[in-house]
PDB file of N, CA and C in Angstrom:
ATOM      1  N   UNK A   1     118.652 134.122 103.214  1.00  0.00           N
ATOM      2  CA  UNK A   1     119.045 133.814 101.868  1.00  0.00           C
ATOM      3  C   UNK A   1     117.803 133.688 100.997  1.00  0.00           C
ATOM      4  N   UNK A   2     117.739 134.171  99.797  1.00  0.00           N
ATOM      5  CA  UNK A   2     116.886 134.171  98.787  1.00  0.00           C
ATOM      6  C   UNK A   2     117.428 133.354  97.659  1.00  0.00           C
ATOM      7  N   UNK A   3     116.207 132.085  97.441  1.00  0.00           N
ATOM      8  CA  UNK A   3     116.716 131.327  96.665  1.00  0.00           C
ATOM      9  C   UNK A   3     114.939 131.254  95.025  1.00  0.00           C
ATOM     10  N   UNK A   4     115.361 130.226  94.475  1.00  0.00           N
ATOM     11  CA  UNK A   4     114.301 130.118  92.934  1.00  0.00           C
ATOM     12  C   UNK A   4     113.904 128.960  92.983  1.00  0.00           C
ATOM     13  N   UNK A   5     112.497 128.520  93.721  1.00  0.00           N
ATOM     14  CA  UNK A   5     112.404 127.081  93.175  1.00  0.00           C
ATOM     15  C   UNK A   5     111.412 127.130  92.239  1.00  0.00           C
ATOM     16  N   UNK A   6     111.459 125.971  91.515  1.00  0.00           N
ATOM     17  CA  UNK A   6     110.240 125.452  90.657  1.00  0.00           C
ATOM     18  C   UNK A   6     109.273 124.633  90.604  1.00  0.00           C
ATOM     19  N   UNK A   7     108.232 124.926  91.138  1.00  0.00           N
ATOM     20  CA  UNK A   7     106.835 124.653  92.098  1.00  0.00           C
ATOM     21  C   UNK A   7     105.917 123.641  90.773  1.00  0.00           C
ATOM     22  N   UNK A   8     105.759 122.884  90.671  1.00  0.00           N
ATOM     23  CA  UNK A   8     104.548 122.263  89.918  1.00  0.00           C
ATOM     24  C   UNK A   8     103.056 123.124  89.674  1.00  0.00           C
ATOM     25  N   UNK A   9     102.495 123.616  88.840  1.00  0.00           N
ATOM     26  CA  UNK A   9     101.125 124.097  89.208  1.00  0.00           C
ATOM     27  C   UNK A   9     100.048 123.588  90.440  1.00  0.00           C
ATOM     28  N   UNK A  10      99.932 122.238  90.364  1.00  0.00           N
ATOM     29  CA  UNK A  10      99.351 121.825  91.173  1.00  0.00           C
ATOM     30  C   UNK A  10      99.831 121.565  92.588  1.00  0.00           C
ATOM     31  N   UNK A  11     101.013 121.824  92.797  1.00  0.00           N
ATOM     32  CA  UNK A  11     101.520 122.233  94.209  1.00  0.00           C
ATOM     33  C   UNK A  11     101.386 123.231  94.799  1.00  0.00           C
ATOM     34  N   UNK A  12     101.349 124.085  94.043  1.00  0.00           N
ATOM     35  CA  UNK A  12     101.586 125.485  94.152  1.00  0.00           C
ATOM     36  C   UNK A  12      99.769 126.077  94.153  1.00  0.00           C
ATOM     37  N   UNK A  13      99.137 125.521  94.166  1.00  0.00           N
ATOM     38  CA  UNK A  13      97.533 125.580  94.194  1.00  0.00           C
ATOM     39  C   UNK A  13      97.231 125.082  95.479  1.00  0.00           C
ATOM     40  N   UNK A  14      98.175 123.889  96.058  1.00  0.00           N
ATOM     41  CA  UNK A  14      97.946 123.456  97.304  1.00  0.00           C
ATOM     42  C   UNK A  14      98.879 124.405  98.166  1.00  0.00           C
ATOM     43  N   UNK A  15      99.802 124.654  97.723  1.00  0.00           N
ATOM     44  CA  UNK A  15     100.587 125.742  98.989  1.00  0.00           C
ATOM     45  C   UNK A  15      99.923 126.856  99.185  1.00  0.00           C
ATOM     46  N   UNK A  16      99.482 127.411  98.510  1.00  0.00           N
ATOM     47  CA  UNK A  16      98.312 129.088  98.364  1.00  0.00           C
ATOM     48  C   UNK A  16      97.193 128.681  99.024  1.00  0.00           C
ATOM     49  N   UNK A  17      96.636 127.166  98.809  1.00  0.00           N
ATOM     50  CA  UNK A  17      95.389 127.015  99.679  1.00  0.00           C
ATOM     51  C   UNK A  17      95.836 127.121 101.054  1.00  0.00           C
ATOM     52  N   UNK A  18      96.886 126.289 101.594  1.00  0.00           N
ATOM     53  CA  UNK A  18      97.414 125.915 103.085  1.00  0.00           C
ATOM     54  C   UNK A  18      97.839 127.556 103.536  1.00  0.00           C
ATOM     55  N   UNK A  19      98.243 128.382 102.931  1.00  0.00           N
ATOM     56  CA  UNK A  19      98.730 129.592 103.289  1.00  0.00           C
ATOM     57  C   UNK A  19      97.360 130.186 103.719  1.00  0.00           C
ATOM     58  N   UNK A  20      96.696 130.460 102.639  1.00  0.00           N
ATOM     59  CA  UNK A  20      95.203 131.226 103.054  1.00  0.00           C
ATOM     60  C   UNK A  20      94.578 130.626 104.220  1.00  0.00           C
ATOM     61  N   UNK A  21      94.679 129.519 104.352  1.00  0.00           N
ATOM     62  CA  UNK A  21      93.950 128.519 105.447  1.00  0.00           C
ATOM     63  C   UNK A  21      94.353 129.354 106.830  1.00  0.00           C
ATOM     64  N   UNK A  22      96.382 129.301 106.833  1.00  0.00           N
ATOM     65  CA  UNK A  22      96.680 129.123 108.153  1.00  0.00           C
ATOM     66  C   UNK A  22      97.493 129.978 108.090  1.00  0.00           C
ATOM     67  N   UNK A  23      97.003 131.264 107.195  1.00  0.00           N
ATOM     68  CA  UNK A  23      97.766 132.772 107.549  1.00  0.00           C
ATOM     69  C   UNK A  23      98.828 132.978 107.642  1.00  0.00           C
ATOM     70  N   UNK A  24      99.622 131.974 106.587  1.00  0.00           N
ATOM     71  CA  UNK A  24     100.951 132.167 106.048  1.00  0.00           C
ATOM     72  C   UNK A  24     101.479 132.560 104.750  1.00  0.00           C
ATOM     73  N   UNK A  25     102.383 133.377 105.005  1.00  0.00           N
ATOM     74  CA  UNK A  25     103.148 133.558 103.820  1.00  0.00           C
ATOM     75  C   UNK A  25     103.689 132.397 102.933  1.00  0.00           C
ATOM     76  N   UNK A  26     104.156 132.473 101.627  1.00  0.00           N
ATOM     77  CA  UNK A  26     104.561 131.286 101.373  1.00  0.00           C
ATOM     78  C   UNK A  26     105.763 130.991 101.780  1.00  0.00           C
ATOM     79  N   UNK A  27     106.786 131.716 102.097  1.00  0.00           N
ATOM     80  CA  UNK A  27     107.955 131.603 102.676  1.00  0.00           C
ATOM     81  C   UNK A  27     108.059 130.853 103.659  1.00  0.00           C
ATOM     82  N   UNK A  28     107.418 131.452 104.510  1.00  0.00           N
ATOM     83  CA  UNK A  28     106.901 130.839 106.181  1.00  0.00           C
ATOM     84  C   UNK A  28     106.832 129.426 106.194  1.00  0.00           C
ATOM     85  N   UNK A  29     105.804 129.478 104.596  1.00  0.00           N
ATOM     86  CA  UNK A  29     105.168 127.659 104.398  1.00  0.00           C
ATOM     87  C   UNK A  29     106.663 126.796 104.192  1.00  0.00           C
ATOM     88  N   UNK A  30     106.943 127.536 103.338  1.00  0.00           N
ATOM     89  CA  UNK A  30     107.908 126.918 102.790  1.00  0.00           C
ATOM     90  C   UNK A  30     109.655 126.334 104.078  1.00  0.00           C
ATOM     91  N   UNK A  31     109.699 127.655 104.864  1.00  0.00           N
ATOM     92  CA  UNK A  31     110.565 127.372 105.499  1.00  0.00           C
ATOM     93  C   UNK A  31     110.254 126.171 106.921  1.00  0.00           C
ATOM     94  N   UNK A  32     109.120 126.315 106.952  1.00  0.00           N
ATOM     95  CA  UNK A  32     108.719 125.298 107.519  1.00  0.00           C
ATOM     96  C   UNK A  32     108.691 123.734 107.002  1.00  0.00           C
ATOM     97  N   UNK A  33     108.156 123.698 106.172  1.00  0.00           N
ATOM     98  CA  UNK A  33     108.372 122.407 105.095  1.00  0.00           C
ATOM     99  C   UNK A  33     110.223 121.841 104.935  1.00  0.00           C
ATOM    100  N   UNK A  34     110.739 122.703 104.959  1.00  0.00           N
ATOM    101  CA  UNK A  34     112.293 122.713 104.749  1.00  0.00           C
ATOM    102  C   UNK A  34     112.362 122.365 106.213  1.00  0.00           C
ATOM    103  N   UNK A  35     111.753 122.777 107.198  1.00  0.00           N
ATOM    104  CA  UNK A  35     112.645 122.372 108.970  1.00  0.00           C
ATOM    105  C   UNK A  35     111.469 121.128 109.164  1.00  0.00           C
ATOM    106  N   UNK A  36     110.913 120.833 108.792  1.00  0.00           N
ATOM    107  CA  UNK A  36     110.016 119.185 108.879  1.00  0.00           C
ATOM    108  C   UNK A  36     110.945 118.558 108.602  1.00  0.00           C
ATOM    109  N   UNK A  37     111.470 118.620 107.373  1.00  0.00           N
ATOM    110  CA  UNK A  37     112.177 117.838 106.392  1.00  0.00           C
ATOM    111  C   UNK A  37     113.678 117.148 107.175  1.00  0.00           C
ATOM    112  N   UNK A  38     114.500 118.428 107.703  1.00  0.00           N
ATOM    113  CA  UNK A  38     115.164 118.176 108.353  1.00  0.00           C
ATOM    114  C   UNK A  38     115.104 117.420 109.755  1.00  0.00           C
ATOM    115  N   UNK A  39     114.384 117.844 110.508  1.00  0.00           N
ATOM    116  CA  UNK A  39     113.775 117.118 111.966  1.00  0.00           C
ATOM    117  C   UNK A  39     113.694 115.641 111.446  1.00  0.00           C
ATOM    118  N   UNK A  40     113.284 115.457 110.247  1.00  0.00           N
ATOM    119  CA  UNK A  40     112.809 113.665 109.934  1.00  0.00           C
ATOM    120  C   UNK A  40     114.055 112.865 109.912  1.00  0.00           C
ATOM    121  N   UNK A  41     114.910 113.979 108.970  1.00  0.00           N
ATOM    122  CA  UNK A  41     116.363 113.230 108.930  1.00  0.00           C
ATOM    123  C   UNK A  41     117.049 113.272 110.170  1.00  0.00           C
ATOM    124  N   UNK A  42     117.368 113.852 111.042  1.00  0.00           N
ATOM    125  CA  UNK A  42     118.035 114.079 112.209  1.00  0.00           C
ATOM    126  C   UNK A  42     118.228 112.884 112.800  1.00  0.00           C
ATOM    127  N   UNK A  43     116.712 112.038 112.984  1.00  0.00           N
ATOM    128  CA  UNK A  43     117.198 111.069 114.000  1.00  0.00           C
ATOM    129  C   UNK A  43     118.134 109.609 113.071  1.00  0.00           C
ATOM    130  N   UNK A  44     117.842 109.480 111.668  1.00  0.00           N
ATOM    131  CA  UNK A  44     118.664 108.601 111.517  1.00  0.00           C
ATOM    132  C   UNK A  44     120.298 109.098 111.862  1.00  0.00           C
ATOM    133  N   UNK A  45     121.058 110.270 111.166  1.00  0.00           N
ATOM    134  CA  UNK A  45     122.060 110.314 111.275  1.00  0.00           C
ATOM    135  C   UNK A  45     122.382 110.283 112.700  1.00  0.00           C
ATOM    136  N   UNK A  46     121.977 111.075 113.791  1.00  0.00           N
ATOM    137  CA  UNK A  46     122.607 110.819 115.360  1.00  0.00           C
ATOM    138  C   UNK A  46     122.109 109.323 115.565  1.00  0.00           C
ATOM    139  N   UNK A  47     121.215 108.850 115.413  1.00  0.00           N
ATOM    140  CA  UNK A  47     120.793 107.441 115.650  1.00  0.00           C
ATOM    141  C   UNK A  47     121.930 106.450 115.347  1.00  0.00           C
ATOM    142  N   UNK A  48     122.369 106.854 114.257  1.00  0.00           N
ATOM    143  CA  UNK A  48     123.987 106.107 114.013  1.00  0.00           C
ATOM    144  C   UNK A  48     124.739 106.159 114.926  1.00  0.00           C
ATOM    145  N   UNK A  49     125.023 107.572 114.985  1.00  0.00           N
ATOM    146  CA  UNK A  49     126.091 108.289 116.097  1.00  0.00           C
ATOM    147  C   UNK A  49     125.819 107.643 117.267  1.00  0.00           C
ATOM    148  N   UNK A  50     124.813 107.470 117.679  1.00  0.00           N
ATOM    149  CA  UNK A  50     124.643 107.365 119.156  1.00  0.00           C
ATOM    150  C   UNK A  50     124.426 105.400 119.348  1.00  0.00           C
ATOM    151  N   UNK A  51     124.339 104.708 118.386  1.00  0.00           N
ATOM    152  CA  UNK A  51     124.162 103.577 118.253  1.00  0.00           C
ATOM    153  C   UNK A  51     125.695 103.123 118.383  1.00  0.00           C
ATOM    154  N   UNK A  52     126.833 104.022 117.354  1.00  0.00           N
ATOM    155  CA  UNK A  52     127.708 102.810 117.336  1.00  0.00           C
ATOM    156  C   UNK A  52     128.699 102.845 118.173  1.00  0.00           C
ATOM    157  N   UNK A  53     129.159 101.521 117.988  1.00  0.00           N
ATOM    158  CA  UNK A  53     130.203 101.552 119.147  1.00  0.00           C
ATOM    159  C   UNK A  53     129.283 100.910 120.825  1.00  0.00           C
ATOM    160  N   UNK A  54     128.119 100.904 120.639  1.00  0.00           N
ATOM    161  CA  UNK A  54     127.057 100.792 121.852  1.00  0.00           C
ATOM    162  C   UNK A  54     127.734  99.157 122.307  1.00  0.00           C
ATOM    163  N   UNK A  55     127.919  98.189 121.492  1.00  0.00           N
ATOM    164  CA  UNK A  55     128.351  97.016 122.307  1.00  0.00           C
ATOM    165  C   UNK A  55     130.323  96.730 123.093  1.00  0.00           C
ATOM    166  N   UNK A  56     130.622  97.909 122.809  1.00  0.00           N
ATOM    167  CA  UNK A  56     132.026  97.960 122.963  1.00  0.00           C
ATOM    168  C   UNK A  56     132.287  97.439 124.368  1.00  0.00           C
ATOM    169  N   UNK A  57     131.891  97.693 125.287  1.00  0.00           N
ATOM    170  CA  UNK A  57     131.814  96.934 126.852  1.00  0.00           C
ATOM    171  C   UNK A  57     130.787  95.980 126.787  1.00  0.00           C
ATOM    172  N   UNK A  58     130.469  95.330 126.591  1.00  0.00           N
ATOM    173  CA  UNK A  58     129.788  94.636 126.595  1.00  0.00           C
ATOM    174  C   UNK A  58     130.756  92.921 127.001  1.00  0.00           C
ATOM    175  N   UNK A  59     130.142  92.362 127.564  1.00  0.00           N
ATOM    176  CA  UNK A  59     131.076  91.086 128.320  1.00  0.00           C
ATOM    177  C   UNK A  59     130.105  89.708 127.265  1.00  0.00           C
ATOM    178  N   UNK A  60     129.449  90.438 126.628  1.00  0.00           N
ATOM    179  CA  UNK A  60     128.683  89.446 125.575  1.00  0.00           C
ATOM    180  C   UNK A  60     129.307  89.353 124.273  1.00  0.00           C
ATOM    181  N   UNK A  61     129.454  88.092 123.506  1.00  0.00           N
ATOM    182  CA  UNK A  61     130.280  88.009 122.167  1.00  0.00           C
ATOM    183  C   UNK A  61     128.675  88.599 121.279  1.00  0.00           C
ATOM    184  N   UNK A  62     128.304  89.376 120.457  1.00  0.00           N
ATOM    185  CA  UNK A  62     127.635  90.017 119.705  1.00  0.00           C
ATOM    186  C   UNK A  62     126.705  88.761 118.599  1.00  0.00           C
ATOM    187  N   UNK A  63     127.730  88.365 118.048  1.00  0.00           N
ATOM    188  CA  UNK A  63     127.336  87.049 117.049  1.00  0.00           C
ATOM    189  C   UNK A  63     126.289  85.847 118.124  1.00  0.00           C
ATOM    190  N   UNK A  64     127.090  85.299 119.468  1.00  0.00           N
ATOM    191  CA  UNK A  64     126.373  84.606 120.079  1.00  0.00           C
ATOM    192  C   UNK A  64     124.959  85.133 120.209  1.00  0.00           C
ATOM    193  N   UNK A  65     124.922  86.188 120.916  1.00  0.00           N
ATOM    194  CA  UNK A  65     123.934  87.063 121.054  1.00  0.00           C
ATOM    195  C   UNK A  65     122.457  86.672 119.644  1.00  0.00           C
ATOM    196  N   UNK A  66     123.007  86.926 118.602  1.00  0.00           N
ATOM    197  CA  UNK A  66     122.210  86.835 117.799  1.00  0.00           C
ATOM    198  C   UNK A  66     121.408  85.504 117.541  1.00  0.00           C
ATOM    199  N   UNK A  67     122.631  84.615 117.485  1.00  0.00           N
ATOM    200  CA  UNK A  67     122.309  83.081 117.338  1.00  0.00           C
ATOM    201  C   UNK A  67     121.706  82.498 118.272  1.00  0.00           C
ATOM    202  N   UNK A  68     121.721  83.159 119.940  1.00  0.00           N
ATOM    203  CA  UNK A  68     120.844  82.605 120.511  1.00  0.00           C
ATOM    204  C   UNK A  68     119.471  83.308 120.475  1.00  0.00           C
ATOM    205  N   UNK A  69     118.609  84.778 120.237  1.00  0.00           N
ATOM    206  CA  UNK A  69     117.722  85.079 119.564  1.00  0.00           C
ATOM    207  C   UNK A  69     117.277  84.625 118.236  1.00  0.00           C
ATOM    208  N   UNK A  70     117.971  84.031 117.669  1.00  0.00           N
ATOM    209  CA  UNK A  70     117.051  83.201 115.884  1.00  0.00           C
ATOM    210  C   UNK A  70     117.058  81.990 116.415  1.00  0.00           C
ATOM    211  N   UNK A  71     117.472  81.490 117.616  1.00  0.00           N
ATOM    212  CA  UNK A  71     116.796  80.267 117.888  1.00  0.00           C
ATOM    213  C   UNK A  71     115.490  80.340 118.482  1.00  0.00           C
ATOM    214  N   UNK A  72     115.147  81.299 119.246  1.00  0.00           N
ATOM    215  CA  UNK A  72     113.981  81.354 119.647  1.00  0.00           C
ATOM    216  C   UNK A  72     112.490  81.052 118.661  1.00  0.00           C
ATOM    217  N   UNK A  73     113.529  81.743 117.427  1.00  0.00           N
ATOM    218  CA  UNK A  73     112.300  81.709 116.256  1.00  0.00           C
ATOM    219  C   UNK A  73     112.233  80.643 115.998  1.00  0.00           C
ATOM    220  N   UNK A  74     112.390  79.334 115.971  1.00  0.00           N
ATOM    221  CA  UNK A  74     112.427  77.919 115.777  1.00  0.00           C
ATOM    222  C   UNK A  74     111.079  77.330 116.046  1.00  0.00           C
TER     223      UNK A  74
END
């Protein structure tokens, strides 16, 4: 897919430098920058996913749990 963004001058002075540097196209740069971006977000949303529901067997009341850890902080 071919899309139009609108680059700041001074971004766009740093993306042309990083390209020349490391023998990329700007596309390349760019589609890379776009799959960083994503990889960062990934782990919160499954991190949810995979978090909830985690005390459902649990033979521990959740609340106790807590109240006896903030006593420690005492």
């Amino acid at each position: 897919m071919r899309t139009i963004v609108d680059i700041p001058d001074e971004q766009l002075k740093g993306l042309s430098a990083f390209c020349r540097r490391e023998h990329l196209s700007r596309a390349e740069a760019v589609r890379r920058a776009v799959q960083m971006l994503l990889e960062e977000e990934k782990p919160t949303s499954d991190g949810f996913k995979n978090a909830f529901g985690i005390w459902k067997n649990k033979k521990v009341d959740g609340r106790k749990m807590v109240e006896k850890l903030r006593q420690e902080w005492e």
